[in-house]
C-alpha atoms as a PDB file:
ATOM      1  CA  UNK A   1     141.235  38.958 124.514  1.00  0.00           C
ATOM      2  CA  UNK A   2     143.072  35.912 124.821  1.00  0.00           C
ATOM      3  CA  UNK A   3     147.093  36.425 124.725  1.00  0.00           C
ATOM      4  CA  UNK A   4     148.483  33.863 122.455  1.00  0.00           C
ATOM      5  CA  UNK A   5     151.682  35.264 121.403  1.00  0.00           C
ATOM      6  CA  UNK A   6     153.927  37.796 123.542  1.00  0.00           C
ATOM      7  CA  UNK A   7     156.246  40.214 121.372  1.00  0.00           C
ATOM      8  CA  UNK A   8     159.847  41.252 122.870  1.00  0.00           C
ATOM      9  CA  UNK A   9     161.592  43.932 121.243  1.00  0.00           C
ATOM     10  CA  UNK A  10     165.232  43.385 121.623  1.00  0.00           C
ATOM     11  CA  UNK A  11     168.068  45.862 123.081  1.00  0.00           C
ATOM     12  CA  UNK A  12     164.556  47.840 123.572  1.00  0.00           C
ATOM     13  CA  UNK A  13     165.697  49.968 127.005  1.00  0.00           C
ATOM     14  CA  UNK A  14     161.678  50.819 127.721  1.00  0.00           C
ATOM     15  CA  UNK A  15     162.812  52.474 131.212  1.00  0.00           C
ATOM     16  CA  UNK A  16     165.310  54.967 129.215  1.00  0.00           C
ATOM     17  CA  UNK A  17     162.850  55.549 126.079  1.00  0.00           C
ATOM     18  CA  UNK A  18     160.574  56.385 129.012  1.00  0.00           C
ATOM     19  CA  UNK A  19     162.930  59.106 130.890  1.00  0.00           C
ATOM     20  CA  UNK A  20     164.099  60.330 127.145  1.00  0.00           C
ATOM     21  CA  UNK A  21     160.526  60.944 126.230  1.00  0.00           C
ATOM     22  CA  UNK A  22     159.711  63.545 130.190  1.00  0.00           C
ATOM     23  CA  UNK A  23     163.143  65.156 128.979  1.00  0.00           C
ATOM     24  CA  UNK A  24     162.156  65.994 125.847  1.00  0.00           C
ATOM     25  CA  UNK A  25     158.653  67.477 127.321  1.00  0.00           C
ATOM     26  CA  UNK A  26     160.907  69.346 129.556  1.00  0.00           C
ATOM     27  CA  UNK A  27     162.799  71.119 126.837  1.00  0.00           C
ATOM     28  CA  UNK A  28     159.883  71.477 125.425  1.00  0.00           C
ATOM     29  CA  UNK A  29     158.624  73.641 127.892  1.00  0.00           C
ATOM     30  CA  UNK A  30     162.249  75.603 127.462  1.00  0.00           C
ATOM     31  CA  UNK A  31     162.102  76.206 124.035  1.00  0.00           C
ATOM     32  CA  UNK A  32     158.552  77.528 124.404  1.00  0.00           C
ATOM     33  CA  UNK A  33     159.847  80.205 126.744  1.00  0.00           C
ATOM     34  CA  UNK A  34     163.164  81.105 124.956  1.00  0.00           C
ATOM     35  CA  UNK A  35     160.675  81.995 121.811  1.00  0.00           C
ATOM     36  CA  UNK A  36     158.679  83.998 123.721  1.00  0.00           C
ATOM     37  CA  UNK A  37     161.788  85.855 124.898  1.00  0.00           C
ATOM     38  CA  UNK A  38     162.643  85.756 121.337  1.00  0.00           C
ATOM     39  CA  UNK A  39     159.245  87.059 119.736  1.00  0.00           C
ATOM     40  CA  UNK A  40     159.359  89.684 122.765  1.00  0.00           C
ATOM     41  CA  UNK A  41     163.107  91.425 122.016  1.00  0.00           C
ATOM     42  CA  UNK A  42     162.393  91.094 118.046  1.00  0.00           C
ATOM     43  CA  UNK A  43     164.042  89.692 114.908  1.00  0.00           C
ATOM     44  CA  UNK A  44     164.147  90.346 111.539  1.00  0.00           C
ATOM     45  CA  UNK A  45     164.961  86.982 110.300  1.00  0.00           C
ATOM     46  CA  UNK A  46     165.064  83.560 111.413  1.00  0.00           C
ATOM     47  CA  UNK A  47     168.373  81.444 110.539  1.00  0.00           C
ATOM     48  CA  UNK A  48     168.914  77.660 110.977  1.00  0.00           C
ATOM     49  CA  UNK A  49     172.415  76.829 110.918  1.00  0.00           C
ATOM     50  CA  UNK A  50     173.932  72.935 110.934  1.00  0.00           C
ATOM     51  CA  UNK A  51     176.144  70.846 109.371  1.00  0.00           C
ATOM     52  CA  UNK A  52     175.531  67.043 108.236  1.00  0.00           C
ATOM     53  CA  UNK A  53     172.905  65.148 109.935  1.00  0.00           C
ATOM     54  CA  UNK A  54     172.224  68.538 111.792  1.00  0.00           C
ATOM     55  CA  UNK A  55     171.182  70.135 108.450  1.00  0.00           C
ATOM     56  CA  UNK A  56     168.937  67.661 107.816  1.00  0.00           C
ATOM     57  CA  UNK A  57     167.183  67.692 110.940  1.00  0.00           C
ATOM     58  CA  UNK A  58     166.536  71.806 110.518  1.00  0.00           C
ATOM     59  CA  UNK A  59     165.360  71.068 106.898  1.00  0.00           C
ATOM     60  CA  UNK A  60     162.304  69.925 108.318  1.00  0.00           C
ATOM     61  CA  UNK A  61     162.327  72.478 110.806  1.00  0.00           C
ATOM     62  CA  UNK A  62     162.501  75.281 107.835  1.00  0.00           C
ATOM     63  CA  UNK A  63     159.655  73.187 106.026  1.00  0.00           C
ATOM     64  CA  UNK A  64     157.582  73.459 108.865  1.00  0.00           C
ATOM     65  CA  UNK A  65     158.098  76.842 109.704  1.00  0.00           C
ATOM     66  CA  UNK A  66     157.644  78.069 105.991  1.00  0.00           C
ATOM     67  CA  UNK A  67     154.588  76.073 105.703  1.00  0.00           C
ATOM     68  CA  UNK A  68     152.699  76.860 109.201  1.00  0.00           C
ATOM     69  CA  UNK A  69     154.284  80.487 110.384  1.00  0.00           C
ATOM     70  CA  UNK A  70     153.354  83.550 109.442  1.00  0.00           C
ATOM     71  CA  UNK A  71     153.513  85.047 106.196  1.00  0.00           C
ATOM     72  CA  UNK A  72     156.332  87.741 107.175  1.00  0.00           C
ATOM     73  CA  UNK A  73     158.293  85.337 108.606  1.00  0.00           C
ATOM     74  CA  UNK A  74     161.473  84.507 107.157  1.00  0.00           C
ATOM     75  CA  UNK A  75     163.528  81.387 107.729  1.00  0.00           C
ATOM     76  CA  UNK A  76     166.729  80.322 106.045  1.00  0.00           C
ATOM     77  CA  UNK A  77     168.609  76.689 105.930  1.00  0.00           C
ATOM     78  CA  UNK A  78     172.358  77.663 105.899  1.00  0.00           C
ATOM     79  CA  UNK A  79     175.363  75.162 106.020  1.00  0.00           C
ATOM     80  CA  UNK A  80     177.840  76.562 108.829  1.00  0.00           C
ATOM     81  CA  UNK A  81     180.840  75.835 106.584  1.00  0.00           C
ATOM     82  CA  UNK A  82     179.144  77.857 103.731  1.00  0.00           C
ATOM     83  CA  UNK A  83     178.348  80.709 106.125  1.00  0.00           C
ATOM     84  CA  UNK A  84     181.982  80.995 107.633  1.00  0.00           C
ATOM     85  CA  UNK A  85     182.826  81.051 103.661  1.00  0.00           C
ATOM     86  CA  UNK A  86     180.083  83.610 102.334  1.00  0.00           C
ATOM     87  CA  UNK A  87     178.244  84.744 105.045  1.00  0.00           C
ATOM     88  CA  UNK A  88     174.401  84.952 104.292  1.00  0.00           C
ATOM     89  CA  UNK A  89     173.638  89.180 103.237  1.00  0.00           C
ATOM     90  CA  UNK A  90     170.217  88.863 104.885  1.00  0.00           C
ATOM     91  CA  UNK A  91     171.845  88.277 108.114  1.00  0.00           C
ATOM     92  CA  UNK A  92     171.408  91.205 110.333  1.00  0.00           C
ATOM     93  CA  UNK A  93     172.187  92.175 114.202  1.00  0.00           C
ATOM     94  CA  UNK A  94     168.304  92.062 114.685  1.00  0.00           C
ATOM     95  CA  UNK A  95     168.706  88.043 112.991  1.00  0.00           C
ATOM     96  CA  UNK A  96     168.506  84.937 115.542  1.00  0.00           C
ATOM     97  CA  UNK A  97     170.315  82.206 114.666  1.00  0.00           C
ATOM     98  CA  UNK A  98     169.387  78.417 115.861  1.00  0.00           C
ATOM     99  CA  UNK A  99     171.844  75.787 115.736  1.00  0.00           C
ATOM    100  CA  UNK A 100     172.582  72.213 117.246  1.00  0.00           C
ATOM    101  CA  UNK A 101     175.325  70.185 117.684  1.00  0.00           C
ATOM    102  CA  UNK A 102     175.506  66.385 119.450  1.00  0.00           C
ATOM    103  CA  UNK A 103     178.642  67.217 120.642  1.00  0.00           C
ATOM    104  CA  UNK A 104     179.087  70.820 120.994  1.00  0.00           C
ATOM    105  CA  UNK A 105     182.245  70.590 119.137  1.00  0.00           C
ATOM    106  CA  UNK A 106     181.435  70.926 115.241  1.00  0.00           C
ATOM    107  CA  UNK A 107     184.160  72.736 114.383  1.00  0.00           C
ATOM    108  CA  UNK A 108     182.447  74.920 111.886  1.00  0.00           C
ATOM    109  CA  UNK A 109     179.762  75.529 113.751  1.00  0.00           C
ATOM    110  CA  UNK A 110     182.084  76.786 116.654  1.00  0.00           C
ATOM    111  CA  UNK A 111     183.520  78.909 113.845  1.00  0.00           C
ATOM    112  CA  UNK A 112     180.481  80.442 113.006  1.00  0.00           C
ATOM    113  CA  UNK A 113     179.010  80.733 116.246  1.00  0.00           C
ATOM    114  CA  UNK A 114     182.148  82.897 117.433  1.00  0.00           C
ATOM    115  CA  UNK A 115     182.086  85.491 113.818  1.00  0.00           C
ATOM    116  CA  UNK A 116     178.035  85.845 114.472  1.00  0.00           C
ATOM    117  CA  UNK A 117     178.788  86.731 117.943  1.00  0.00           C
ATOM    118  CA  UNK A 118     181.245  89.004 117.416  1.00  0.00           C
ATOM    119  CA  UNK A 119     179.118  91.193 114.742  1.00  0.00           C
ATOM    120  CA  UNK A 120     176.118  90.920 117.855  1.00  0.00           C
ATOM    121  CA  UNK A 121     173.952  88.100 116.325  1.00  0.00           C
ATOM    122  CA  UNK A 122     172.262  86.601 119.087  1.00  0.00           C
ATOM    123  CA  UNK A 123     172.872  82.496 118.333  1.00  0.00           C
ATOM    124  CA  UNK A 124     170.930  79.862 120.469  1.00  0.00           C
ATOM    125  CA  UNK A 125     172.091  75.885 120.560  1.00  0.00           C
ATOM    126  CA  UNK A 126     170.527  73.055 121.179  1.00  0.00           C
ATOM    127  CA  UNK A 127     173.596  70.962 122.538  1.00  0.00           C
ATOM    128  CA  UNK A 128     175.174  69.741 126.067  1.00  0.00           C
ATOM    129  CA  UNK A 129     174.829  72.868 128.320  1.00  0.00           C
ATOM    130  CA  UNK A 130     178.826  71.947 129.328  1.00  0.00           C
ATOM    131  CA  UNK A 131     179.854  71.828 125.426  1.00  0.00           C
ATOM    132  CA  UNK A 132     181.723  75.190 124.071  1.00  0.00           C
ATOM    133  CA  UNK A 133     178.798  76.439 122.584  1.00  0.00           C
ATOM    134  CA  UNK A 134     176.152  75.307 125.279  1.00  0.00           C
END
């Protein structure tokens, strides 16, 4: 095929979309084990917990999970202001919590983060491992 036009994409950094796309396999590889660990110890409910763009990143995560996992499963969307306000009465000790955070430093995720741990929810984040709640 004969090239008669060539296409640049501009402020396109191929090189880092590249590296970006081996780290994300990486963590894939992490999160694979760390629900194995999970599905090993237990849980009696599945909570997704995020505020702002956050949230609507684990919306599609709760679609997903309510659509494709199994029947018992149960998965919540909660707001981590609304949480530090109400709490969520399903929430258990045996509950896992997943959150994420850019910076590490949403302050009311760090607010809820601390109250689950101190009633012994286990709470993973998907953040900067050098963040306060990496």
């Amino acid at each position: 095929m004969k090239e008669t036009e060539k296409i640049e994409i501009m402020h396109f950094d191929q090189e880092g979309y590249l590296e970006d796309g081996k780290a994300l396999y990486e963590t894939g590889k992490k999160m694979t084990a760390l629900a194995d660990k999970v599905a090993d110890e237990g849980y009696d409910a599945v909570f997704l917990m995020g505020v702002g763009g956050t949230w609507d990143e684990l919306m599609q995560l709760e679609y997903l999970m309510n659509k494709f996992g199994d029947r018992d499963l149960e998965v919540y969307l909660i707001h981590a202001a609304e949480w530090n306000v109400m709490g969520h009465k399903r929430m258990t000790e045996k509950s896992v919590v997943l959150t994420a955070s850019e910076s590490g430093t949403t302050p009311e995720v760090l607010e809820a983060v601390k109250k689950m741990k101190e009633k012994g929810i286990r709470v993973y984040a998907m953040t900067k491992p050098e963040g306060p709640i990496g």
